[in-house]
C-alpha atoms as a PDB file:
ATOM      1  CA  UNK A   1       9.123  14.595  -2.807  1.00  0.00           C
ATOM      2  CA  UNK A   2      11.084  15.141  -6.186  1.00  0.00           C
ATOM      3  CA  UNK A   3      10.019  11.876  -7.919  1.00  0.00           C
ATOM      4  CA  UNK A   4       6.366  13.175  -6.701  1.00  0.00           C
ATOM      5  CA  UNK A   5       6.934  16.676  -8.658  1.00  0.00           C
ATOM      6  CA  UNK A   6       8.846  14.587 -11.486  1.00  0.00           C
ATOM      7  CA  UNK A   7       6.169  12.629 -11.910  1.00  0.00           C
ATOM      8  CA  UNK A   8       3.228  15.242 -11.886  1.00  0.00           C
ATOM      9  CA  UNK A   9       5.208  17.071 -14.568  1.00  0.00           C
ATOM     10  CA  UNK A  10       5.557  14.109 -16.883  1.00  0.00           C
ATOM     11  CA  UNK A  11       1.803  13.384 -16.507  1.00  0.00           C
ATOM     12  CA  UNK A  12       0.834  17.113 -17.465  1.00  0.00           C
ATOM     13  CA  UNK A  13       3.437  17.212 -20.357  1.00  0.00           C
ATOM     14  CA  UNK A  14       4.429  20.538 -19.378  1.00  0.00           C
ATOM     15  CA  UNK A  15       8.716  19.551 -20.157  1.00  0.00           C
ATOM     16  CA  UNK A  16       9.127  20.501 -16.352  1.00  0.00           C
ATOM     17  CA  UNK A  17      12.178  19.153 -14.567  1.00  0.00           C
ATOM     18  CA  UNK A  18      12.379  19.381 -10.180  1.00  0.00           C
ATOM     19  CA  UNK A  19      15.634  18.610  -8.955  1.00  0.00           C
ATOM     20  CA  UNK A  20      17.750  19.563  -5.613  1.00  0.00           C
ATOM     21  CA  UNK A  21      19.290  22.762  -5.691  1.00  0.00           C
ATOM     22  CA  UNK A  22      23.105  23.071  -5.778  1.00  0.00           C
ATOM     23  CA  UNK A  23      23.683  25.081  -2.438  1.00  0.00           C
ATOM     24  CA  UNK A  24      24.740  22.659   0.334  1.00  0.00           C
ATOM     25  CA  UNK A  25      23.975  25.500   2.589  1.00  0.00           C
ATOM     26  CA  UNK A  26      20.488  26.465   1.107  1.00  0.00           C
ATOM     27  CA  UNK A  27      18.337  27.706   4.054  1.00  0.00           C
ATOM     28  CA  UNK A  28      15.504  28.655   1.745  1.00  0.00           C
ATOM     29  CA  UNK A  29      14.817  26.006  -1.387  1.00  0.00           C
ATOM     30  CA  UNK A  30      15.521  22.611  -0.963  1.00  0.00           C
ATOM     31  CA  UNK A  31      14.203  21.572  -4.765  1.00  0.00           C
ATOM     32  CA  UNK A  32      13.955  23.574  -7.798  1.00  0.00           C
ATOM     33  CA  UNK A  33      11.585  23.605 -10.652  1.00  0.00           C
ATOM     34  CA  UNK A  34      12.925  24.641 -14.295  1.00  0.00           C
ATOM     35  CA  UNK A  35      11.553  24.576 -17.398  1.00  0.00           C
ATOM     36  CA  UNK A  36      13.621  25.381 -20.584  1.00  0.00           C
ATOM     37  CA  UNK A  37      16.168  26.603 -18.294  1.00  0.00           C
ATOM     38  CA  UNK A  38      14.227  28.902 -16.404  1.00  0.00           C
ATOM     39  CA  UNK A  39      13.246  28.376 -12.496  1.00  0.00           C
ATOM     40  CA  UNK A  40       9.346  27.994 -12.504  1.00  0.00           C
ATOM     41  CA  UNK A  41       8.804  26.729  -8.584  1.00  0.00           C
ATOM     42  CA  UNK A  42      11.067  26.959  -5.699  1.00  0.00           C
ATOM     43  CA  UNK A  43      10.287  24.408  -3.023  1.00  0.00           C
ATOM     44  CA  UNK A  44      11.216  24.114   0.459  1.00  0.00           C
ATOM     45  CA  UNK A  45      10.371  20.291   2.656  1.00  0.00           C
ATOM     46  CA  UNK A  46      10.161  20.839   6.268  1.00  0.00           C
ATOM     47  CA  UNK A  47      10.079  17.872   8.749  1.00  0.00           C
ATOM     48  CA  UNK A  48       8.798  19.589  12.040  1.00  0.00           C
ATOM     49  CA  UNK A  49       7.595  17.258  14.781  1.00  0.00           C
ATOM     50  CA  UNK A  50       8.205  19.155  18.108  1.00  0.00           C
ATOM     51  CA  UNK A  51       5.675  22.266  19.035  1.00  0.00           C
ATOM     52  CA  UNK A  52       9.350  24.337  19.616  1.00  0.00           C
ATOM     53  CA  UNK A  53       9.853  23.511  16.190  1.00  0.00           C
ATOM     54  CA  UNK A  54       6.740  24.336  14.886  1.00  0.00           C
ATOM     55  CA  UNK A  55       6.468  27.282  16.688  1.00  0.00           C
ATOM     56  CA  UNK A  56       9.720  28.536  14.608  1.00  0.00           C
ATOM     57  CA  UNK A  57       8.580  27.529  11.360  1.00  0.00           C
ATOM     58  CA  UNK A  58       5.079  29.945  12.101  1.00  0.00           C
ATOM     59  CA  UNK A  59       7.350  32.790  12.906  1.00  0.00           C
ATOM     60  CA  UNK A  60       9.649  32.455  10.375  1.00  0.00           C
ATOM     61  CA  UNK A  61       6.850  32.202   7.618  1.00  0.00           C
ATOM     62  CA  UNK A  62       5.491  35.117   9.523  1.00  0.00           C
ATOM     63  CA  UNK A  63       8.892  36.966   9.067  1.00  0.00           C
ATOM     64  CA  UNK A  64       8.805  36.243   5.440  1.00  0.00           C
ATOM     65  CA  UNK A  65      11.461  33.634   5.296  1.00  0.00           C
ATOM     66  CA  UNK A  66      10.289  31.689   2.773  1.00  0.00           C
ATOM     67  CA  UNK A  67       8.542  34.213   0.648  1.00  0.00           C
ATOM     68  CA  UNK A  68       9.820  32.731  -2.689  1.00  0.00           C
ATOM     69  CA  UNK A  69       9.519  29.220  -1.791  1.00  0.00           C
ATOM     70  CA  UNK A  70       6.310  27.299  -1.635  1.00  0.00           C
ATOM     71  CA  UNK A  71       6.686  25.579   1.947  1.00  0.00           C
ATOM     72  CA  UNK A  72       5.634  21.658   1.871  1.00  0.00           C
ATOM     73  CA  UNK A  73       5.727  19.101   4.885  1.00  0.00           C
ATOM     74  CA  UNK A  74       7.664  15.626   4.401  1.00  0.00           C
ATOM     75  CA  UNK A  75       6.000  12.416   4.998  1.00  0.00           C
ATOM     76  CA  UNK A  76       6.255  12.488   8.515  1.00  0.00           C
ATOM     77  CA  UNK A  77       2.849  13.980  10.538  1.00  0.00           C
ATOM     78  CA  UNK A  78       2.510  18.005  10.653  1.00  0.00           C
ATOM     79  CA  UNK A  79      -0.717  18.046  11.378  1.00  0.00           C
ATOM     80  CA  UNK A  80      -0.167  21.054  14.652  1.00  0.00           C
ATOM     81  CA  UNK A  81       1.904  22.742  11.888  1.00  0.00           C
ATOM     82  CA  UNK A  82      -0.423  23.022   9.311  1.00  0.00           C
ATOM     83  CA  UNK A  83      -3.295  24.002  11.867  1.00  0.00           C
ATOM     84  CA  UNK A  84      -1.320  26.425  13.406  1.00  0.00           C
ATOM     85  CA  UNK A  85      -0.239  27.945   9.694  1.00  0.00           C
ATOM     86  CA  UNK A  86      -4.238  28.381   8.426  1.00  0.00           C
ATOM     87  CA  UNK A  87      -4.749  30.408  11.833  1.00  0.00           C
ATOM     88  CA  UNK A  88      -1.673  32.580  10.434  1.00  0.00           C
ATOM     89  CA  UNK A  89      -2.659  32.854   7.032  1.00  0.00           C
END
């Protein structure tokens, strides 16, 4: 996921830089964007597999959780989480 925002920087030229935040105990931003020292993108990577799970993520977006984060799935296959996040929005 970083190397993917890395690289999508370089090709733009913008001089942006994504790397993992500092907190071990960040609940909210897993990566963070800067750009001439100055955070441009905060990124969260959620691996939810299990309808429990997902069920949790959709509330806690609905909560406002991750209001300042832009919420992305890993790799793995969130395809009820994304379905069931479009009948949120």
């Amino acid at each position: 996921m970083q190397d993917g925002c890395n690289l999508r920087h370089l090709r733009t030229l913008s001089g942006a830089r994504t790397e993992l935040t500092r907190s071990t105990t960040a609940s909210t931003v897993d990566l963070v964007t800067t750009k001439s020292g100055r955070v441009i993108e905060r990124i969260q990577v959620k691996d939810v597999t299990s309808q429990a799970g997902i069920d949790k993520l959709v509330k806690q977006c609905a909560d406002g959780k991750y209001r300042s984060a832009k919420l992305v799935g890993s790799r793995r296959p969130l395809t009820h989480s994304i379905g069931r996040l479009r009948k949120l929005a």
